[in-house]
PDB file of N, CA and C in Angstrom:
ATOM      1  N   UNK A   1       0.848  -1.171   0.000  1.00  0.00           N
ATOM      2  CA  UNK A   1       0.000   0.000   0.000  1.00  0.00           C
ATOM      3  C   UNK A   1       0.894   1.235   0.000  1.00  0.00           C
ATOM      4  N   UNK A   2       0.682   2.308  -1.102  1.00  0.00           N
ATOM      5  CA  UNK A   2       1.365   3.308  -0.892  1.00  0.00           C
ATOM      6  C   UNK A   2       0.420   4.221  -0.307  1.00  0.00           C
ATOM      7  N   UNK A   3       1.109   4.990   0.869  1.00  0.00           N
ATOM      8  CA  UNK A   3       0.910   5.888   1.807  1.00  0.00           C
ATOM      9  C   UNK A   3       0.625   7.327   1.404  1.00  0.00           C
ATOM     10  N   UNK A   4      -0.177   7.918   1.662  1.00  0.00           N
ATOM     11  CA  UNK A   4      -0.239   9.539   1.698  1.00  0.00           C
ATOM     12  C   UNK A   4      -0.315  10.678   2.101  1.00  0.00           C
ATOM     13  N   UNK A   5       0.271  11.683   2.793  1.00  0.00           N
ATOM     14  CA  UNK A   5      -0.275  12.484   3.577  1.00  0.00           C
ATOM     15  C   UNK A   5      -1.580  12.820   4.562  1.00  0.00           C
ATOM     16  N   UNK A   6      -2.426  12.286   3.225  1.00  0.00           N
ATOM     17  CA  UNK A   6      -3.765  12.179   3.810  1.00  0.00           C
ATOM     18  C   UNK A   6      -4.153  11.219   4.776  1.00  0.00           C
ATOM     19  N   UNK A   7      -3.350  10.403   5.052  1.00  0.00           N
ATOM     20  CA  UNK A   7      -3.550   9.337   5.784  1.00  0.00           C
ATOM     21  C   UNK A   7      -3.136   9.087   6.992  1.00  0.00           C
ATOM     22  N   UNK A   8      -4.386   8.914   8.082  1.00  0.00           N
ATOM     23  CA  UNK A   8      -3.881   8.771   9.326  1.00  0.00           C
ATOM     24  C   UNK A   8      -2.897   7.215   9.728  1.00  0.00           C
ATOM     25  N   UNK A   9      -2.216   7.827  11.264  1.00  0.00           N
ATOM     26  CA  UNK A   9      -1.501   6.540  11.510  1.00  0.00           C
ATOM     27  C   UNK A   9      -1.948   6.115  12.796  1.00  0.00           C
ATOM     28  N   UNK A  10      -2.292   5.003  13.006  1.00  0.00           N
ATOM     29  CA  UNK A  10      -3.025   4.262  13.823  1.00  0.00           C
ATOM     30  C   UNK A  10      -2.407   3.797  14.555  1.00  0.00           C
ATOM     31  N   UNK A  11      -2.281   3.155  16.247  1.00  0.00           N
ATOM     32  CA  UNK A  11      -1.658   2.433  16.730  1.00  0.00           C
ATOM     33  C   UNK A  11      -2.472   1.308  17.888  1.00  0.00           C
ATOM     34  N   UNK A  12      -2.005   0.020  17.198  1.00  0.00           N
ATOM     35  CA  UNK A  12      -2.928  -0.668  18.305  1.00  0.00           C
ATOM     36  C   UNK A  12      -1.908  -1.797  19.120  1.00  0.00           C
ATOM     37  N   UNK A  13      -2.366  -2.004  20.070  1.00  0.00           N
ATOM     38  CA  UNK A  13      -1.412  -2.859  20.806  1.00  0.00           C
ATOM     39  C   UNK A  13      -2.458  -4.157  21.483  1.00  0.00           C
ATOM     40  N   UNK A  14      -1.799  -4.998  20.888  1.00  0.00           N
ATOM     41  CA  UNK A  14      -2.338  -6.261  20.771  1.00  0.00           C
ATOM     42  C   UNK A  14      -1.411  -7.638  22.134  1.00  0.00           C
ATOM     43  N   UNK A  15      -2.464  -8.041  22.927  1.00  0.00           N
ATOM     44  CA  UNK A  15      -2.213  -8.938  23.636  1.00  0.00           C
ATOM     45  C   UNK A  15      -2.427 -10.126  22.958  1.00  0.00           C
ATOM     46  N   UNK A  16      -1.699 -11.543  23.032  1.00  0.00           N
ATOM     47  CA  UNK A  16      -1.432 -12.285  22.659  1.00  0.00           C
ATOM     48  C   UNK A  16      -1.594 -13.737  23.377  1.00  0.00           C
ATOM     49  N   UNK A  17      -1.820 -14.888  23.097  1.00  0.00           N
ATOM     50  CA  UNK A  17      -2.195 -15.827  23.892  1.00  0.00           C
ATOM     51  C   UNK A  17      -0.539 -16.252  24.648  1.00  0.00           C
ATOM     52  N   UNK A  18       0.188 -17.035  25.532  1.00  0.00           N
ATOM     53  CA  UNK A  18       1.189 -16.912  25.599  1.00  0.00           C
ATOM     54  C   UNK A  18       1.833 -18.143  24.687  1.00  0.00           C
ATOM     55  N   UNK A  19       2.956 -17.722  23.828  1.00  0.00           N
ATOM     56  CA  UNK A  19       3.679 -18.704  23.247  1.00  0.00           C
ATOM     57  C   UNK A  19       3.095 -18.658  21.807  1.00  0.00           C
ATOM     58  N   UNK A  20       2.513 -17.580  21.186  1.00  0.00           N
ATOM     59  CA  UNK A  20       1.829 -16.859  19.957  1.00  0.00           C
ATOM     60  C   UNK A  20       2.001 -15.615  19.530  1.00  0.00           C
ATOM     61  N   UNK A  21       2.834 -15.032  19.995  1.00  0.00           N
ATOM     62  CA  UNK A  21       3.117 -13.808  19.713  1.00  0.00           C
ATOM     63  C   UNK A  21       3.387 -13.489  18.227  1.00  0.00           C
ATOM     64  N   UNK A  22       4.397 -14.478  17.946  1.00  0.00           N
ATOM     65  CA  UNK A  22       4.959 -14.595  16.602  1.00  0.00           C
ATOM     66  C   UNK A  22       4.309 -14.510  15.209  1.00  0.00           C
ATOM     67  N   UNK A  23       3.523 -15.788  15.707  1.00  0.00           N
ATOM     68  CA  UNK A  23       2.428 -15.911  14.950  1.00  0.00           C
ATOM     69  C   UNK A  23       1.614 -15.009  14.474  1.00  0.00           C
ATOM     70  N   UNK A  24       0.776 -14.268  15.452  1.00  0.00           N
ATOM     71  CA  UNK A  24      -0.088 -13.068  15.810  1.00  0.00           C
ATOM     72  C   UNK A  24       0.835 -12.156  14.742  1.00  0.00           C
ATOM     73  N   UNK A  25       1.790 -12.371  14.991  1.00  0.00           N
ATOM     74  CA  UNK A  25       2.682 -10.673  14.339  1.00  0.00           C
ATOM     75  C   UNK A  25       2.684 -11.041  12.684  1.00  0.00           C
ATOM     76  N   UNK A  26       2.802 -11.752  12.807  1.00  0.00           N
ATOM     77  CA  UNK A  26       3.510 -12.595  11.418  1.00  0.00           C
ATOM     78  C   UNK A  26       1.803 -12.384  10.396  1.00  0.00           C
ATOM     79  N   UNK A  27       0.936 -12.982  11.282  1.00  0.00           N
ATOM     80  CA  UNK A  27      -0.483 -13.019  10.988  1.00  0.00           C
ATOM     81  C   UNK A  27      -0.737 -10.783  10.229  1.00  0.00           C
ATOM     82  N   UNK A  28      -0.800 -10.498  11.346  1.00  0.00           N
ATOM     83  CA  UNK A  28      -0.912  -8.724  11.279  1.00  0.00           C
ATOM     84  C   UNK A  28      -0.178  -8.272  10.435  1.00  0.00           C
ATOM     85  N   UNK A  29       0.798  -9.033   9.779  1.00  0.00           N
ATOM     86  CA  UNK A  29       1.653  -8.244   9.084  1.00  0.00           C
ATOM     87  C   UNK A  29       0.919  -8.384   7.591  1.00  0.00           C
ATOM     88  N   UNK A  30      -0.125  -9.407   7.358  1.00  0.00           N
ATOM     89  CA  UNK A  30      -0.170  -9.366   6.140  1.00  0.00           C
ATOM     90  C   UNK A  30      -1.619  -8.543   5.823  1.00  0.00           C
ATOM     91  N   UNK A  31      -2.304  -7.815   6.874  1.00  0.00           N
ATOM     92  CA  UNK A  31      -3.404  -6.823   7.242  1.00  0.00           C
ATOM     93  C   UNK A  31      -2.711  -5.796   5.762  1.00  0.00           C
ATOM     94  N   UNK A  32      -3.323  -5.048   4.845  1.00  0.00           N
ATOM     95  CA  UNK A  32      -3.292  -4.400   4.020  1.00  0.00           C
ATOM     96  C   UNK A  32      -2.702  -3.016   4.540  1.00  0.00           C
ATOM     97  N   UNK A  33      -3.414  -2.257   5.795  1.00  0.00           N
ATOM     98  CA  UNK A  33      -3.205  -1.147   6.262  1.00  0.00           C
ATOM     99  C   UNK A  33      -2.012  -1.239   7.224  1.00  0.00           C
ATOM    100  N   UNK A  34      -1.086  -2.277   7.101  1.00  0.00           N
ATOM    101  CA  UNK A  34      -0.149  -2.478   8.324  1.00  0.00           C
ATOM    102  C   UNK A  34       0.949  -1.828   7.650  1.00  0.00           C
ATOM    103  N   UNK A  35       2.049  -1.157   8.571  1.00  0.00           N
ATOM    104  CA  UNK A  35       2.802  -0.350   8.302  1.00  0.00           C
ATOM    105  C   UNK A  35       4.386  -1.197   9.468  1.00  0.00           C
ATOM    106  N   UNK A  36       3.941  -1.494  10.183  1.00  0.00           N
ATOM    107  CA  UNK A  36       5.013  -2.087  11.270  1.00  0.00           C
ATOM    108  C   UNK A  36       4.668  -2.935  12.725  1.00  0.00           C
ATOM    109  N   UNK A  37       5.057  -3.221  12.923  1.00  0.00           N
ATOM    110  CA  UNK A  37       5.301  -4.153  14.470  1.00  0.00           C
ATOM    111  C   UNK A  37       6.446  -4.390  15.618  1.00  0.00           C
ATOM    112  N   UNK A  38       5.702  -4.339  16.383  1.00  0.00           N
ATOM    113  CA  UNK A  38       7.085  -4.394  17.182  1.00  0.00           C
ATOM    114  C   UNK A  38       6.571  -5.305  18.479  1.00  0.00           C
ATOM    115  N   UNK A  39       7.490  -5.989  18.727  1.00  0.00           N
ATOM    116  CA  UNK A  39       7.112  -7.002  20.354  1.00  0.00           C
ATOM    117  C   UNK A  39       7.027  -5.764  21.056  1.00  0.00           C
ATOM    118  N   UNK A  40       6.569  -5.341  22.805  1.00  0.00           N
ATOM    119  CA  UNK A  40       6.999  -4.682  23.776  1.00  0.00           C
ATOM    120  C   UNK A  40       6.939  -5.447  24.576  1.00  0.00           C
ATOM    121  N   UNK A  41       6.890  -4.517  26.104  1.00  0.00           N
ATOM    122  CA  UNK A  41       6.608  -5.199  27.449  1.00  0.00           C
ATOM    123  C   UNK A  41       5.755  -4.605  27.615  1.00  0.00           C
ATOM    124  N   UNK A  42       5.025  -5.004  29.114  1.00  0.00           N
ATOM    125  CA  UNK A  42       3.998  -4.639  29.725  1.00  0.00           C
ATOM    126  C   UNK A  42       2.828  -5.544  29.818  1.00  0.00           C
ATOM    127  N   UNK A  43       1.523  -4.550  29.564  1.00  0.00           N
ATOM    128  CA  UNK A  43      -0.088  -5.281  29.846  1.00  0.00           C
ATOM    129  C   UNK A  43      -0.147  -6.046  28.258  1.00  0.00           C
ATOM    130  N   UNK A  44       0.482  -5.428  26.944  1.00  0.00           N
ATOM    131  CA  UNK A  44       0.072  -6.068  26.048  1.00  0.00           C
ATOM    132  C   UNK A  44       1.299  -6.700  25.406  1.00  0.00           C
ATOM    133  N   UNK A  45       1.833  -7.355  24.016  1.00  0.00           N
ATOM    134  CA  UNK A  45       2.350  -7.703  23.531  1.00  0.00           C
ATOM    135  C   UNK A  45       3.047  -7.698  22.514  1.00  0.00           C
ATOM    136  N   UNK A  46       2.115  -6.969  21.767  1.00  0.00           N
ATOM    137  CA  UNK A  46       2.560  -6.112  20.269  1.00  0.00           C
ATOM    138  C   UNK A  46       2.050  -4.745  19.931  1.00  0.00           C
ATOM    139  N   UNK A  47       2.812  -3.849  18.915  1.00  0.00           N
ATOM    140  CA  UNK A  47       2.429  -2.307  18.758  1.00  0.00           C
ATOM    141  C   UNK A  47       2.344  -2.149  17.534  1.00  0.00           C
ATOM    142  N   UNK A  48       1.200  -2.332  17.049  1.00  0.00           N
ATOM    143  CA  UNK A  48       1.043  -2.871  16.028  1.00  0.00           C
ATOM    144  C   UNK A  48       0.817  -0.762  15.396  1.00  0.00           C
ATOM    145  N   UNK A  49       1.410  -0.796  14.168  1.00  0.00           N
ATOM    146  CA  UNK A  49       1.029   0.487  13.554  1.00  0.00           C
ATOM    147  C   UNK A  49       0.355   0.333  11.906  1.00  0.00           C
ATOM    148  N   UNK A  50      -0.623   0.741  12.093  1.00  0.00           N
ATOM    149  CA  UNK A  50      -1.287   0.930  10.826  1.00  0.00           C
ATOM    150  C   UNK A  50      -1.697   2.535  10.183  1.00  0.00           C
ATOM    151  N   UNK A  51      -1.791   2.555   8.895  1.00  0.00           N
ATOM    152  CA  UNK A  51      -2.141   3.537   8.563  1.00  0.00           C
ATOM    153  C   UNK A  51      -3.404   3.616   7.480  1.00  0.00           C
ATOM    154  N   UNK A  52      -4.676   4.391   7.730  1.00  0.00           N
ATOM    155  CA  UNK A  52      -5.633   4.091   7.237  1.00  0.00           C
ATOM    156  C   UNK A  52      -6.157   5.919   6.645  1.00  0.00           C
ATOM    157  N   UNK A  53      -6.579   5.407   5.438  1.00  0.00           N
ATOM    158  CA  UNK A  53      -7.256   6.879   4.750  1.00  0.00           C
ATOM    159  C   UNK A  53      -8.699   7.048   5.418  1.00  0.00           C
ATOM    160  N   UNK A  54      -8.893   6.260   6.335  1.00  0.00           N
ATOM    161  CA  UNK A  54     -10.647   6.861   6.094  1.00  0.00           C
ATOM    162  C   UNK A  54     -11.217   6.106   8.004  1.00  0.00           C
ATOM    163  N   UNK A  55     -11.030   7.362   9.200  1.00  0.00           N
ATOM    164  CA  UNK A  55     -11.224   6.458  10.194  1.00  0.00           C
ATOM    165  C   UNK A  55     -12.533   6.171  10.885  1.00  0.00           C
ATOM    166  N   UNK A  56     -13.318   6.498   9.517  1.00  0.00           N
ATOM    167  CA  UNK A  56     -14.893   5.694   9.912  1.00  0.00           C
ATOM    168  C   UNK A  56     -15.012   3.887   9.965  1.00  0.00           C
ATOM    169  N   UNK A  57     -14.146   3.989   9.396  1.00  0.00           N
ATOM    170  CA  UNK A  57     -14.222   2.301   9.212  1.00  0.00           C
ATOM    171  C   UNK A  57     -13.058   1.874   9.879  1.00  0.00           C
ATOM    172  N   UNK A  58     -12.393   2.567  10.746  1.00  0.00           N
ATOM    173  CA  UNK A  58     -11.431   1.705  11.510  1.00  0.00           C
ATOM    174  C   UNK A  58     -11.981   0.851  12.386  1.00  0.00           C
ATOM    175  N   UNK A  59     -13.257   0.790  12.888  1.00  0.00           N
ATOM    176  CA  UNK A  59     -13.695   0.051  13.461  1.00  0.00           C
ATOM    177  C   UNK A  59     -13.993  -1.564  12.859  1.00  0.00           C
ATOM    178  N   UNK A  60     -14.508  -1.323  11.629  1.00  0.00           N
ATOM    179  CA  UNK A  60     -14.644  -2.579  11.104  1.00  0.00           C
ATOM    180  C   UNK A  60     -13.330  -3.492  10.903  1.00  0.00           C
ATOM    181  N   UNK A  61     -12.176  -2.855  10.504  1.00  0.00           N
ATOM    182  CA  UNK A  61     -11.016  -3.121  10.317  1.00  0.00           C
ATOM    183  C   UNK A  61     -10.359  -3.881  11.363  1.00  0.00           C
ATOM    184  N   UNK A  62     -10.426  -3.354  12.542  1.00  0.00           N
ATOM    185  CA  UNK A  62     -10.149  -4.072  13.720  1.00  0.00           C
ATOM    186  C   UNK A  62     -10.339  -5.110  13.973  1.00  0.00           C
ATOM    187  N   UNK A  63     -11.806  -4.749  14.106  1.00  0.00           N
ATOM    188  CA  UNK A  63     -12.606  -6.369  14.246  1.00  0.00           C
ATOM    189  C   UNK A  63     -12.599  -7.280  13.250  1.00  0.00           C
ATOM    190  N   UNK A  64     -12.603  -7.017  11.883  1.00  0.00           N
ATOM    191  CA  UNK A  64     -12.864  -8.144  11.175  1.00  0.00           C
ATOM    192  C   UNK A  64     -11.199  -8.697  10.468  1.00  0.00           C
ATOM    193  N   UNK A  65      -9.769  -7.811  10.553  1.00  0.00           N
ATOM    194  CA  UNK A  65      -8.503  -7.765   9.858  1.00  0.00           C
ATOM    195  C   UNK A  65      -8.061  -7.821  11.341  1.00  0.00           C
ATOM    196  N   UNK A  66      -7.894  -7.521  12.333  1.00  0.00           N
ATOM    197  CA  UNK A  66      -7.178  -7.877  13.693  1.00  0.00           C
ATOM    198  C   UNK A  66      -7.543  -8.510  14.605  1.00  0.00           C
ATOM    199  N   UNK A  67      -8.535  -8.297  15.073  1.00  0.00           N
ATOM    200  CA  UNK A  67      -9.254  -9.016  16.321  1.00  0.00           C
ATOM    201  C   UNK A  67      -9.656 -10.346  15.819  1.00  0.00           C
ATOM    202  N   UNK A  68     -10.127 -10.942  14.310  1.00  0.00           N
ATOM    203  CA  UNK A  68     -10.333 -12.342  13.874  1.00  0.00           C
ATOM    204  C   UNK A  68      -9.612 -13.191  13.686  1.00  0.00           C
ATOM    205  N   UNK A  69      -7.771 -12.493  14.000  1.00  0.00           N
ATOM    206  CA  UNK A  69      -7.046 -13.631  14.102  1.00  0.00           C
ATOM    207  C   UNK A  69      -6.553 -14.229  15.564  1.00  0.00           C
ATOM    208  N   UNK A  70      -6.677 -15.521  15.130  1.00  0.00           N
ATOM    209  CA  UNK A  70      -6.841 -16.579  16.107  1.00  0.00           C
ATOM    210  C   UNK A  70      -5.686 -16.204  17.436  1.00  0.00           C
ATOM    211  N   UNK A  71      -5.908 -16.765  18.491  1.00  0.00           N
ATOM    212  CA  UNK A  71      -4.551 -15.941  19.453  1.00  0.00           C
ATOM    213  C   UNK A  71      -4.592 -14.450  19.879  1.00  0.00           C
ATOM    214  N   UNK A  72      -5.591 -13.687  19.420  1.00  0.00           N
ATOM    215  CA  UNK A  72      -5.499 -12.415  20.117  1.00  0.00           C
ATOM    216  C   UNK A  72      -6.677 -12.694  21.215  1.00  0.00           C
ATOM    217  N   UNK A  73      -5.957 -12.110  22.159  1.00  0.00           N
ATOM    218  CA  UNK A  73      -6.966 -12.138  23.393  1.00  0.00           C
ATOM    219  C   UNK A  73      -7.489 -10.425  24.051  1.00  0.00           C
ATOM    220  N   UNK A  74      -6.714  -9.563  23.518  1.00  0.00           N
ATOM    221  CA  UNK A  74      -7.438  -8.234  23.512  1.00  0.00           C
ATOM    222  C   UNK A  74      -6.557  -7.139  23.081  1.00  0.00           C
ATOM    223  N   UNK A  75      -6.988  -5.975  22.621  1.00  0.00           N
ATOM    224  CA  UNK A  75      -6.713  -4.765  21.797  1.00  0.00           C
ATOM    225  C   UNK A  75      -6.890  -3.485  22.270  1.00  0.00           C
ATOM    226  N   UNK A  76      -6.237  -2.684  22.150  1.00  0.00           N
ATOM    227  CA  UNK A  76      -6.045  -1.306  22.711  1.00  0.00           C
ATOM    228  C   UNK A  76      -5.707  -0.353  21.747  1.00  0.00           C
ATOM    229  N   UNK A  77      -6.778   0.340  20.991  1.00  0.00           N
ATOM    230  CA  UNK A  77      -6.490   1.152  19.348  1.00  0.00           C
ATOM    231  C   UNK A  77      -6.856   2.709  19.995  1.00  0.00           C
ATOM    232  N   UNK A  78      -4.966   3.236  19.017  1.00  0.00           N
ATOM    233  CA  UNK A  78      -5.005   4.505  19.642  1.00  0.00           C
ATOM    234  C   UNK A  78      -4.676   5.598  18.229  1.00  0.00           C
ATOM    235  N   UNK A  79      -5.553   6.429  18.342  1.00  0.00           N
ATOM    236  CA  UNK A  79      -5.774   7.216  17.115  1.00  0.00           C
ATOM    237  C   UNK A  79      -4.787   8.244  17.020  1.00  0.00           C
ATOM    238  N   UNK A  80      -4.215   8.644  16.168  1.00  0.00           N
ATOM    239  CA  UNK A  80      -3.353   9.435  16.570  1.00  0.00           C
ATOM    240  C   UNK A  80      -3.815  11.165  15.449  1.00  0.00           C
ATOM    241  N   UNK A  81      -2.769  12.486  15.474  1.00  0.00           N
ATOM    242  CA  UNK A  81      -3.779  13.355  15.203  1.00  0.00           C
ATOM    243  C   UNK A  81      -2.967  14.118  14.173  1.00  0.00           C
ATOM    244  N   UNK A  82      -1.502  14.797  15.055  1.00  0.00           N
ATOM    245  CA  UNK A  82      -0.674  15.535  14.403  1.00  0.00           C
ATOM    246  C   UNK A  82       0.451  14.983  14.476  1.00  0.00           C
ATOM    247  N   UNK A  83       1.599  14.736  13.446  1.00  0.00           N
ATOM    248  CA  UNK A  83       2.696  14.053  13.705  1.00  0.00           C
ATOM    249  C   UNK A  83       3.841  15.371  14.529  1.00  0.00           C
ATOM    250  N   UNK A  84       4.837  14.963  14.965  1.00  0.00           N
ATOM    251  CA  UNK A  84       5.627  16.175  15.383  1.00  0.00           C
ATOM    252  C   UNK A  84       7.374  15.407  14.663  1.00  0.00           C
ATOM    253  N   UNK A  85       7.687  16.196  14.011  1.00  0.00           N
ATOM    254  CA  UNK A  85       9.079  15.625  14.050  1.00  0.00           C
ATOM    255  C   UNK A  85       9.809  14.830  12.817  1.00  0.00           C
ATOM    256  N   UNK A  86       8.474  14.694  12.285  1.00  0.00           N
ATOM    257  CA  UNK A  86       8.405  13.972  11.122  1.00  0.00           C
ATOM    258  C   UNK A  86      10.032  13.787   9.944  1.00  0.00           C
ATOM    259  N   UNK A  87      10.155  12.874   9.606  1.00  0.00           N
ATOM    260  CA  UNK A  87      11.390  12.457   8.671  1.00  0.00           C
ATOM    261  C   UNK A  87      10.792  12.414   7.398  1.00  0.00           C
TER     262      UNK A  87
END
């Protein structure tokens, strides 16, 4: 997917069943609007970044491109507004 200005960047962080992480990531990576991943620490497991033109339908996206793969056990989607710093 090529990217555009116009387009917001999304960030969701995805908990994982334990000993699936990989999977899960590997799974998210082939989501259309996915842009990157990264393991962390903490309450969840992955930071998942997407970028989407249109965030009326980020909801559907979630649920039916993230949350339907197998091994996620819960999600935390954080919208983001103005970039600062940008490269």
């Amino acid at each position: 997917m090529a990217y555009t200005a116009a387009m917001r960047a999304v960030f969701v962080m995805v908990k994982t069943d334990p000993g699936h992480m990989t999977a899960v990531a590997n799974r998210i990576a082939e989501v259309e609007s996915f842009s990157e991943c990264y393991s962390i620490t903490g309450q969840y497991d992955l930071l998942v970044k997407l970028y989407v033109d249109n965030v009326d339908t980020l909801g559907r996206l979630i649920e039916t491109q993230i949350q339907s793969i197998p091994h996620i056990r819960d999600t935390f989607t954080i919208l983001t507004f103005e970039a600062f710093g940008t490269r």
